[in-house]
Every structure is written in structure tokens, then in C-alpha cells.
N, C-alpha and C. Protein backbone atom coordinates (compact mmCIF):
# COMPACT_ATOMS: atom_id res chain seq x y z
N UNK A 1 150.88 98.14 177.55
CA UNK A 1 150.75 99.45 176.94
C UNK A 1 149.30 99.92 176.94
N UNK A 2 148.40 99.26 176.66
CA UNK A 2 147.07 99.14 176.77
C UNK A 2 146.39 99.85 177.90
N UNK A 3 147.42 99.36 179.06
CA UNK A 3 146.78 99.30 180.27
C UNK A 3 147.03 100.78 180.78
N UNK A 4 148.50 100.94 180.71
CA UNK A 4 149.05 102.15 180.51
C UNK A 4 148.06 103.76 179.82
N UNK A 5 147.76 103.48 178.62
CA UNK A 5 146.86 103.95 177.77
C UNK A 5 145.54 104.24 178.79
N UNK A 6 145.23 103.40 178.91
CA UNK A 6 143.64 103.45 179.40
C UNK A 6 143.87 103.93 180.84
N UNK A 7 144.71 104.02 181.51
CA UNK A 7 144.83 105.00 182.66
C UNK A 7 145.20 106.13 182.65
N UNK A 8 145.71 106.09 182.14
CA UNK A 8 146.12 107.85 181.11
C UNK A 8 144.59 108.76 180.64
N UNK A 9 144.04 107.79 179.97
CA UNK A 9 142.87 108.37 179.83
C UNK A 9 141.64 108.75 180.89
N UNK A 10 142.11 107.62 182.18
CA UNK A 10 140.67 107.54 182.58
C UNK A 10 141.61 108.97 183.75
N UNK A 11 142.35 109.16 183.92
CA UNK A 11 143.37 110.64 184.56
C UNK A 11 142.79 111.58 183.76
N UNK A 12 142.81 111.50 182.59
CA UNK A 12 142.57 112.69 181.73
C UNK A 12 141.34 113.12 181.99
N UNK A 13 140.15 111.96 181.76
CA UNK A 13 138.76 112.23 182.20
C UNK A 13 138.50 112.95 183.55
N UNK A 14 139.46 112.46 184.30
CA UNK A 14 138.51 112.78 185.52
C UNK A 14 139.35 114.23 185.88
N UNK A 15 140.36 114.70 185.56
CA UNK A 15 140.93 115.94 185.51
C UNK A 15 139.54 116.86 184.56
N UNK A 16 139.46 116.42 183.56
CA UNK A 16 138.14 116.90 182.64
C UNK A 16 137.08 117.27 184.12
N UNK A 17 136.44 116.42 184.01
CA UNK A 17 135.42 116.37 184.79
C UNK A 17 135.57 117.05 186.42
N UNK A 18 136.63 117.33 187.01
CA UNK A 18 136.98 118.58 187.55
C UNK A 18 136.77 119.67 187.61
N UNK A 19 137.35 119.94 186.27
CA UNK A 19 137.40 120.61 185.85
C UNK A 19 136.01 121.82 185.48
N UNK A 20 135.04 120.32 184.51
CA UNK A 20 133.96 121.12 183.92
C UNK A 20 132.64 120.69 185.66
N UNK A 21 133.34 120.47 186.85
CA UNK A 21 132.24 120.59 187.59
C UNK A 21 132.83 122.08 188.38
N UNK A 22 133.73 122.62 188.27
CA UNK A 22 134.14 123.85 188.63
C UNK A 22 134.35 125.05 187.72
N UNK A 23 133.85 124.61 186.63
CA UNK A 23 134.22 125.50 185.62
C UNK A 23 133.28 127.28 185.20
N UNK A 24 132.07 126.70 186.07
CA UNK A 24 131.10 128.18 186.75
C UNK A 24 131.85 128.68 187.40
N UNK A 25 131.36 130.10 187.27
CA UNK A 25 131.45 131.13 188.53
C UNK A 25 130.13 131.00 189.76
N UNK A 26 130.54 130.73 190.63
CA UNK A 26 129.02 130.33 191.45
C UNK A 26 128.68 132.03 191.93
N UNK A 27 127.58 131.43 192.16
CA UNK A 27 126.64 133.53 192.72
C UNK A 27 125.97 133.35 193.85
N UNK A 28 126.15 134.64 194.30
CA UNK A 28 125.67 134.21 195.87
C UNK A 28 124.12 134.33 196.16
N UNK A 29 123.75 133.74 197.13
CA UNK A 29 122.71 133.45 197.37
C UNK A 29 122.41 134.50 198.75
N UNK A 30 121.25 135.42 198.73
CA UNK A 30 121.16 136.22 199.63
C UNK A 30 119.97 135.67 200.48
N UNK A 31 120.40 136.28 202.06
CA UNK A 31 119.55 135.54 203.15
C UNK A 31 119.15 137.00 203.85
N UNK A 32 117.71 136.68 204.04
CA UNK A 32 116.75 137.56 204.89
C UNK A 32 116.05 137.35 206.22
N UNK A 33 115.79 137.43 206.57
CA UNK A 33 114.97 137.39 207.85
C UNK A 33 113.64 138.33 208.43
N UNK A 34 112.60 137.54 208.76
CA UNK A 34 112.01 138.76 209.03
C UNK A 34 111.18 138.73 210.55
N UNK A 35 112.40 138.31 211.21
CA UNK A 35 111.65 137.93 213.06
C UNK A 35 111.18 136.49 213.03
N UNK A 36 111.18 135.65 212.13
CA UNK A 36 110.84 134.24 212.35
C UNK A 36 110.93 133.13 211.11
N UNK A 37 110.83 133.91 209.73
CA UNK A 37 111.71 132.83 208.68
C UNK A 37 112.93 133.48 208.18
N UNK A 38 113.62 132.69 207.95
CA UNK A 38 114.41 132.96 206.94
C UNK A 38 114.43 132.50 205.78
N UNK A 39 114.90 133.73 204.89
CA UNK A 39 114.04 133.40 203.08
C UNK A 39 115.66 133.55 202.31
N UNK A 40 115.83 132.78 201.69
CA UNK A 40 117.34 132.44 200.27
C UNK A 40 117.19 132.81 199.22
N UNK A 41 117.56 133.40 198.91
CA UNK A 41 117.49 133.42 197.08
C UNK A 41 118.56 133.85 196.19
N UNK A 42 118.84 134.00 194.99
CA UNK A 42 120.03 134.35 194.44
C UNK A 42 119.64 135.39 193.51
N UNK A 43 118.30 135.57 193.21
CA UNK A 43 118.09 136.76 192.67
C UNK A 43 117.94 137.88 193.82
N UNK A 44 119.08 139.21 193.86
CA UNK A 44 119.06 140.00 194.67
C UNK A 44 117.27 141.05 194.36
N UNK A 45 117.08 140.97 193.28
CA UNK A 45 115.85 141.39 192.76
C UNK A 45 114.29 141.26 193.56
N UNK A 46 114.87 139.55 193.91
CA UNK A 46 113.32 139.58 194.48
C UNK A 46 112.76 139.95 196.09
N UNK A 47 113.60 141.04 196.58
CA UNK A 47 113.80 141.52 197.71
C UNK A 47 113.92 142.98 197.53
N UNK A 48 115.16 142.60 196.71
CA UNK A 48 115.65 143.73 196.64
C UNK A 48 116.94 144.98 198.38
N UNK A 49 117.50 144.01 198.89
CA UNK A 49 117.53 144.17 200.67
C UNK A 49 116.65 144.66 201.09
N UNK A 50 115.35 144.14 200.98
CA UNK A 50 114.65 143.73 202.03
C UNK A 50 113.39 144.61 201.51
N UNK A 51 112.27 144.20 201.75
CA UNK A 51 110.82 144.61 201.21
C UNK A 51 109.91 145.43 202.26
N UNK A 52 110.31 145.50 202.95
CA UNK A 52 109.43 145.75 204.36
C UNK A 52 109.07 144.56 205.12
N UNK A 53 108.87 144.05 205.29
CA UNK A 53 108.77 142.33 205.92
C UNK A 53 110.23 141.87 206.26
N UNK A 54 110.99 141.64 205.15
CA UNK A 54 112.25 140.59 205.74
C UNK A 54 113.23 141.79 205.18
N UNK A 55 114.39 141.55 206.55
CA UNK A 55 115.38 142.86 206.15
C UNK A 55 116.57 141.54 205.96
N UNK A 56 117.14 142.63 204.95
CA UNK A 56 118.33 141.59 204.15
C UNK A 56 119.67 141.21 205.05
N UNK A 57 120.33 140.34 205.60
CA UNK A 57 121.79 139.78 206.26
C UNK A 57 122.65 139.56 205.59
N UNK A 58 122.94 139.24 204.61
CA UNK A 58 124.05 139.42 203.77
C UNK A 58 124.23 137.97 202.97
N UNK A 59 125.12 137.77 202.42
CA UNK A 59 125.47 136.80 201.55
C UNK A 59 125.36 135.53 201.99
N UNK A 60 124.71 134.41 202.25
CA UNK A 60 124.53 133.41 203.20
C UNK A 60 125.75 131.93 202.74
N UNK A 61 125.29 131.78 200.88
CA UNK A 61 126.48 131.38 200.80
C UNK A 61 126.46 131.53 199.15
N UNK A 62 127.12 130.46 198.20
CA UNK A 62 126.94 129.94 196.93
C UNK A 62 126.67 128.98 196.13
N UNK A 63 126.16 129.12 194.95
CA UNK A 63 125.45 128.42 194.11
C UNK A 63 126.01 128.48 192.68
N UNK A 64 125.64 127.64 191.93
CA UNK A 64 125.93 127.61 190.43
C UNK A 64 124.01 128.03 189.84
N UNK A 65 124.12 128.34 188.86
CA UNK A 65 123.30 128.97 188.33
C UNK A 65 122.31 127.69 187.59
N UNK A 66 123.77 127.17 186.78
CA UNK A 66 123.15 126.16 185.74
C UNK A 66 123.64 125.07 185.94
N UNK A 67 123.43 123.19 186.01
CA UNK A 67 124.22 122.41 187.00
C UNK A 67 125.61 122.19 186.17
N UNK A 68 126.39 122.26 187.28
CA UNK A 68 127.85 121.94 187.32
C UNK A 68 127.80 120.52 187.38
N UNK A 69 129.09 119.62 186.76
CA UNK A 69 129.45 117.74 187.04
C UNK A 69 128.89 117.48 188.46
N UNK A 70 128.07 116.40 189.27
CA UNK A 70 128.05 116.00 190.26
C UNK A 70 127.34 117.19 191.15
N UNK A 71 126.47 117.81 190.34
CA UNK A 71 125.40 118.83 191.47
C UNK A 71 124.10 118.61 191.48
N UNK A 72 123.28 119.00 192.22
CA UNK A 72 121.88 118.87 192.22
C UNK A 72 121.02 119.81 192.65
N UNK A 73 119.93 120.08 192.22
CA UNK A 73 119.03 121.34 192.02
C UNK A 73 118.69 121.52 193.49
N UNK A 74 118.62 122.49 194.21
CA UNK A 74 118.10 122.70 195.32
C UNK A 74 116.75 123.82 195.36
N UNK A 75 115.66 123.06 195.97
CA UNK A 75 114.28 123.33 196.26
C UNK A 75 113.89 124.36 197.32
N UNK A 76 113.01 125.47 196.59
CA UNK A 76 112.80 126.18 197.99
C UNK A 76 110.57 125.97 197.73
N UNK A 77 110.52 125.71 198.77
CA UNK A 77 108.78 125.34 199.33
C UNK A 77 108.53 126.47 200.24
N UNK A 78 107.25 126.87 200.42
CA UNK A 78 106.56 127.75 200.79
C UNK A 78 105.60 127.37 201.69
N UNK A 79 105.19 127.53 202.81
CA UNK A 79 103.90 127.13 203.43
C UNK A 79 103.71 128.11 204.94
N UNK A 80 102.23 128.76 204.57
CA UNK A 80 102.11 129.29 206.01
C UNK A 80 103.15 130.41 206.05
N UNK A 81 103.78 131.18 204.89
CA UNK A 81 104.39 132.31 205.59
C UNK A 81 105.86 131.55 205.73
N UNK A 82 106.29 130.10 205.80
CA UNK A 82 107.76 129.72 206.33
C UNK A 82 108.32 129.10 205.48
N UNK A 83 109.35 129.03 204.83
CA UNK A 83 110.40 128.51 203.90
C UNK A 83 110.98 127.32 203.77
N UNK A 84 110.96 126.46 203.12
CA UNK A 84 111.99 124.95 203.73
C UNK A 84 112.91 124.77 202.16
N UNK A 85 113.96 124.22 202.31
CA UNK A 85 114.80 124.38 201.00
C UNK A 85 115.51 122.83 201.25
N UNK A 86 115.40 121.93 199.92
CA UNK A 86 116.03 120.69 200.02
C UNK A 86 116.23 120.09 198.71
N UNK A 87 117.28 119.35 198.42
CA UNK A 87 118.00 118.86 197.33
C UNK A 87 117.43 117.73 196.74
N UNK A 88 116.30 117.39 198.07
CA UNK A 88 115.75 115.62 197.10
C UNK A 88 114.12 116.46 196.51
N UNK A 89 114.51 115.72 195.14
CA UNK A 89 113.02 115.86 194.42
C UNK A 89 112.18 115.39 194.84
N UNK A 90 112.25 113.91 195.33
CA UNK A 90 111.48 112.67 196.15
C UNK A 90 110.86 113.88 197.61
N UNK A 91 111.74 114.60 198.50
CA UNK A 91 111.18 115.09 199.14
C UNK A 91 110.48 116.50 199.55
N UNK A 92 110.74 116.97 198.63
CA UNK A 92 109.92 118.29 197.74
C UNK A 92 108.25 117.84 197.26
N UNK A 93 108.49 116.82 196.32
CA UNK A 93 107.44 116.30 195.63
C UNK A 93 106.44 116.17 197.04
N UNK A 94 106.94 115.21 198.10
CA UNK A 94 106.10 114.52 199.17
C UNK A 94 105.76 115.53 199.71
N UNK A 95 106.47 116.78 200.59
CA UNK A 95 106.08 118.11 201.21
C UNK A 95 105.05 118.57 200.51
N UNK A 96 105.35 118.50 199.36
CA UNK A 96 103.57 119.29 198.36
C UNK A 96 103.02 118.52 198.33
N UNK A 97 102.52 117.24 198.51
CA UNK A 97 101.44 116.19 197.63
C UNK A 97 101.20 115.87 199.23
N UNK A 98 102.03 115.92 200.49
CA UNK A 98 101.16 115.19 201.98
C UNK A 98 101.38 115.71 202.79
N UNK A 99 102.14 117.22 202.60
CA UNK A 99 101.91 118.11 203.77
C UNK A 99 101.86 119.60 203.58
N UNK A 100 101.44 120.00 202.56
CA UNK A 100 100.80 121.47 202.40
C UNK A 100 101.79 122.20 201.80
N UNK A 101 102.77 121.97 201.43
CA UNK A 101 103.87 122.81 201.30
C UNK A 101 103.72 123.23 199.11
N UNK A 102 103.61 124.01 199.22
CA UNK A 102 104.05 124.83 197.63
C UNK A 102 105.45 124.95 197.20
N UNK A 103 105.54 124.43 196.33
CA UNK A 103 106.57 124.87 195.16
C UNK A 103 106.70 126.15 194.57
N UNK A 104 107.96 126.64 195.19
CA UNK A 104 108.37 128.43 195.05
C UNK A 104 109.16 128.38 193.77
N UNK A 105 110.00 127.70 193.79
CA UNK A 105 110.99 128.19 192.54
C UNK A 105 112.47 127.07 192.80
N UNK A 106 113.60 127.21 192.53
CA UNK A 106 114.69 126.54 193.06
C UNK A 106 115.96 127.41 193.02
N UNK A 107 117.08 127.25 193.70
CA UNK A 107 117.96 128.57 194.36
C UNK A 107 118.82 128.42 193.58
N UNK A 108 119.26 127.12 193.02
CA UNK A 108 120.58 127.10 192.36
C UNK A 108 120.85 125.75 192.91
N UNK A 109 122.44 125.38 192.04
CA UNK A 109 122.62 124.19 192.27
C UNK A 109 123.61 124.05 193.47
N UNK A 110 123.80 122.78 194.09
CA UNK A 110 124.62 122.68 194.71
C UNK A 110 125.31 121.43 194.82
N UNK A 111 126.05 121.07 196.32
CA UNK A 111 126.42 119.11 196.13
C UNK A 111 125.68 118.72 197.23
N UNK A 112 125.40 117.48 197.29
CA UNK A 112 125.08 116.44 198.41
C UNK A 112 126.22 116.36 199.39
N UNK A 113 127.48 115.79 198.80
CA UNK A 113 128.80 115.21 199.35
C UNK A 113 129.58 116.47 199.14
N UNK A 114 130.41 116.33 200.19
CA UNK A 114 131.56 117.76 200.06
C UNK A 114 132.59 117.36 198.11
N UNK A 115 133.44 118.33 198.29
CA UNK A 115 133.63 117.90 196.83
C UNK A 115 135.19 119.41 196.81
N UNK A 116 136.08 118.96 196.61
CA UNK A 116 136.97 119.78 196.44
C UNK A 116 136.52 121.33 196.84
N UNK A 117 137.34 122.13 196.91
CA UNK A 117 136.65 123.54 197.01
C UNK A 117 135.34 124.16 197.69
N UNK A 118 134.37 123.17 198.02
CA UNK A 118 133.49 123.33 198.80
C UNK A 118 133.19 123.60 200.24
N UNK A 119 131.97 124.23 200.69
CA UNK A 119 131.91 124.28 202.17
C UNK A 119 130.95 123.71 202.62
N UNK A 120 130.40 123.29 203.55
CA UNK A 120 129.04 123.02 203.97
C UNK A 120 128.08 123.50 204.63
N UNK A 121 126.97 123.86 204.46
CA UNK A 121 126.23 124.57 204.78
C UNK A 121 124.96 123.73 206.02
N UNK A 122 125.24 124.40 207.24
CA UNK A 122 124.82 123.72 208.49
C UNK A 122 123.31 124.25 208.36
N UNK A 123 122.29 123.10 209.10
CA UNK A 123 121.53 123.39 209.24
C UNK A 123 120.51 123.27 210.42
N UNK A 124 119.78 124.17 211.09
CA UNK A 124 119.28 124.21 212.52
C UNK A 124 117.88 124.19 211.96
N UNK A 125 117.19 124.03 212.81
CA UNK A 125 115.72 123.62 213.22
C UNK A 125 115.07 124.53 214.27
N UNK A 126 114.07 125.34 214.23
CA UNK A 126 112.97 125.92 215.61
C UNK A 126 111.45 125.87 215.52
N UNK A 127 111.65 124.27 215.61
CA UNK A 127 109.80 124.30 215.28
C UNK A 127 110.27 124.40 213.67
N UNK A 128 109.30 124.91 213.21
CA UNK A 128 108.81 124.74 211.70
C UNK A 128 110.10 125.90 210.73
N UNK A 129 110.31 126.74 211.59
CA UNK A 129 111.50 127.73 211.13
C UNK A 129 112.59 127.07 211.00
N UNK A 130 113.49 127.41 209.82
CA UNK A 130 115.05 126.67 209.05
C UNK A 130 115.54 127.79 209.00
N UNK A 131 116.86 127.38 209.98
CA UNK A 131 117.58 128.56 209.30
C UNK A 131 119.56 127.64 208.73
N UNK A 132 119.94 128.36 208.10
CA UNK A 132 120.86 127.75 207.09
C UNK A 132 122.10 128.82 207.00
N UNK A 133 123.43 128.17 207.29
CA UNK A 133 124.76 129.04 207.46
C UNK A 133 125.93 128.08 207.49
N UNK A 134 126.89 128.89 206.73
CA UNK A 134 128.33 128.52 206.35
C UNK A 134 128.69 128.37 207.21
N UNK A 135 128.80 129.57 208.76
CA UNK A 135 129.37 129.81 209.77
C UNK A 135 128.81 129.46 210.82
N UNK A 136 129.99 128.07 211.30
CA UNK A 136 129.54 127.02 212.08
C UNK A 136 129.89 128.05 213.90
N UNK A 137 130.50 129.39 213.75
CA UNK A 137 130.46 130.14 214.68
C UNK A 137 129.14 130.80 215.05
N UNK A 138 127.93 130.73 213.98
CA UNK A 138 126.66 131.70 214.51
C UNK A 138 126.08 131.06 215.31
N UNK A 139 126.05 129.40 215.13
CA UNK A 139 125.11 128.98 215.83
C UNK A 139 125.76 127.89 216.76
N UNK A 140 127.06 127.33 216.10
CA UNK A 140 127.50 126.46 216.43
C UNK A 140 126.48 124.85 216.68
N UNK A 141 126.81 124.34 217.88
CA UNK A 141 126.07 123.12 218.11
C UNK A 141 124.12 123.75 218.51
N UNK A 142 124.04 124.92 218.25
CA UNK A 142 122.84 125.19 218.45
C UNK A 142 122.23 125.66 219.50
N UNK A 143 121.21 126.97 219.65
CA UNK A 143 121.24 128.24 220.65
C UNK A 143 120.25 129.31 219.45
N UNK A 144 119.87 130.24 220.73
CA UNK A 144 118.75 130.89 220.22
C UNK A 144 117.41 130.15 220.21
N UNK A 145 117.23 129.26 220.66
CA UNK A 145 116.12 128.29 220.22
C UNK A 145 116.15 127.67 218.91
N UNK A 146 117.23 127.21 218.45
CA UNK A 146 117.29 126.49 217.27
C UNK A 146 118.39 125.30 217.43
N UNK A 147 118.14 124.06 217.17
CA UNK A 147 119.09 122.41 217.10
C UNK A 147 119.69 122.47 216.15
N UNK A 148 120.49 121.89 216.12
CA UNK A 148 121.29 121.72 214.81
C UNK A 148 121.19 120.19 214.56
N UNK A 149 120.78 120.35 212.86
CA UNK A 149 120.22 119.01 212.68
C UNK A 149 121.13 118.46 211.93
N UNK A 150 122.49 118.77 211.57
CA UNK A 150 123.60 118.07 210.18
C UNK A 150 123.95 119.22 209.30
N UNK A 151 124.65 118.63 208.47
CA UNK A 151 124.97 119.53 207.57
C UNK A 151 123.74 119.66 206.40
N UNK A 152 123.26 120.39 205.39
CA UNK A 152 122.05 120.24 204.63
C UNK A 152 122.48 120.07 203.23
N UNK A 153 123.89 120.11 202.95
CA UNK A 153 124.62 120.50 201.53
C UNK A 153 125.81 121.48 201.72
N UNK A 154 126.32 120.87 199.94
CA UNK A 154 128.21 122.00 200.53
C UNK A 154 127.66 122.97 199.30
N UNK A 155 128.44 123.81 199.62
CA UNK A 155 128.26 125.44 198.66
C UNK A 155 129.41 125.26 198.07
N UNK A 156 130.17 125.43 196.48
CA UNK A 156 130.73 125.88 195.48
C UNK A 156 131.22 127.13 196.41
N UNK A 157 132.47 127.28 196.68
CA UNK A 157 133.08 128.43 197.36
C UNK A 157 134.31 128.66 196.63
């Protein structure tokens, strides 16, 4: 009965915990371009579609605001005019402290590992330029002068 009991519960928990890692409304994260970076953010504000420099493309993907069960903060760095965005603190920290890169702000949360309901968000390489998309049709295995290096993280969809 015990045993019974305690699986019941540990069902209950993890239905919980489902639950409260989906329990946001995620917000989208808007993507710009301006002939050679591309810039993310989820405040539509700090652009505003587009400033004169980077003209706005539309919704790139989603984010949670505040962290959801099993998410992690994602980093956007600054250097030279070009953008880089990544989920490890360890490698944020190192980009600023041994290779020039500034600490901008962070986009929102996301996952490492896919996770129910989620998508993944592909990521290409051109030289020092990142660019980052849901739609494994823009770039596919990679073109335009950009590789495709893996997936970078899944988006709350």
C-alpha cells in the first residue's frame, strides 16, 4: 500500500511540475537585422521595428519572461557592433573576462533539452555573425554563407 501511495504521489508531482513548467504564457522574442547582425529581444520597445540601423523580421520565436520548472536564463553579449546569445553562465562569464564580449541584458528563459510542447531553435554561424530560427526551411543544412552549427535551445511554443 505504501508503495502504491508513494507512486501516486511521485505521478502527482510530476503532473505538478508540468504543469507549473508550462504554466506561463511565453512572449515573443523579436528578430532584426541590419545587413550583417542579427539582434533578439523581447522587448518590442527597444527597437521599436526597427531604429534606422536594423529593420525588424518578425517574431523569431518564444520565451518565458520569469523562469518556468527546468529553464534557463538565456544571455545576449555585445561586441564590435555583433550579438552572440547563450544559455551557459560559465560561457557568457568567459566571452566577457577572455574575449571582449559585454554583457547586454538576457532575452528570457528557455530549455537546454527539448521538453513537451517545445521547438528548437537552429543555429548557423558566418564568421563572427549568429543568426538563430525555428524554421529549419530558411536555412536548412546551411546557405547564404552561413553553417549550421546544432540546435542552440528549444522555445516554449
Amino acid at each position: 500500500m505504501k508503495k502504491i501511495l508513494g507512486i501516486a504521489l511521485l505521478f502527482v508531482a510530476s503532473l505538478f511540475a508540468t504543469v507549473s513548467a508550462h504554466a506561463q504564457t511565453p512572449v515573443p522574442v523579436y528578430r532584426y537585422f541590419n545587413g550583417f547582425d542579427h539582434f533578439y529581444t523581447q522587448n518590442y520597445n527597444e527597437l521599436r521595428g526597427g531604429n534606422g540601423v536594423y529593420n525588424y523580421e518578425g517574431i523569431a520565436y518564444y520565451v518565458y519572461s520569469s523562469q518556468a520548472s527546468g529553464s534557463t536564463l538565456l544571455y545576449r553579449l555585445w561586441k564590435n557592433g555583433v550579438h552572440l546569445y547563450t544559455t551557459s553562465a560559465t560561457d557568457a562569464q568567459n566571452f566577457c573576462l577572455y574575449n571582449g564580449w559585454y554583457p547586454e541584458t538576457s532575452v528570457g528563459y528557455v530549455y537546454t533539452t527539448p521538453q513537451t510542447g517545445t521547438k528548437p531553435v537552429y543555429v548557423y554561424a558566418n564568421g563572427d555573425f549568429i543568426f538563430y530560427t525555428t524554421n529549419w526551411n530558411e536555412l536548412g543544412g546551411g546557405g547564404q554563407g552561413y553553417t549550421y552549427t546544432g540546435i542552440a535551445f528549444y522555445t516554449p511554443y
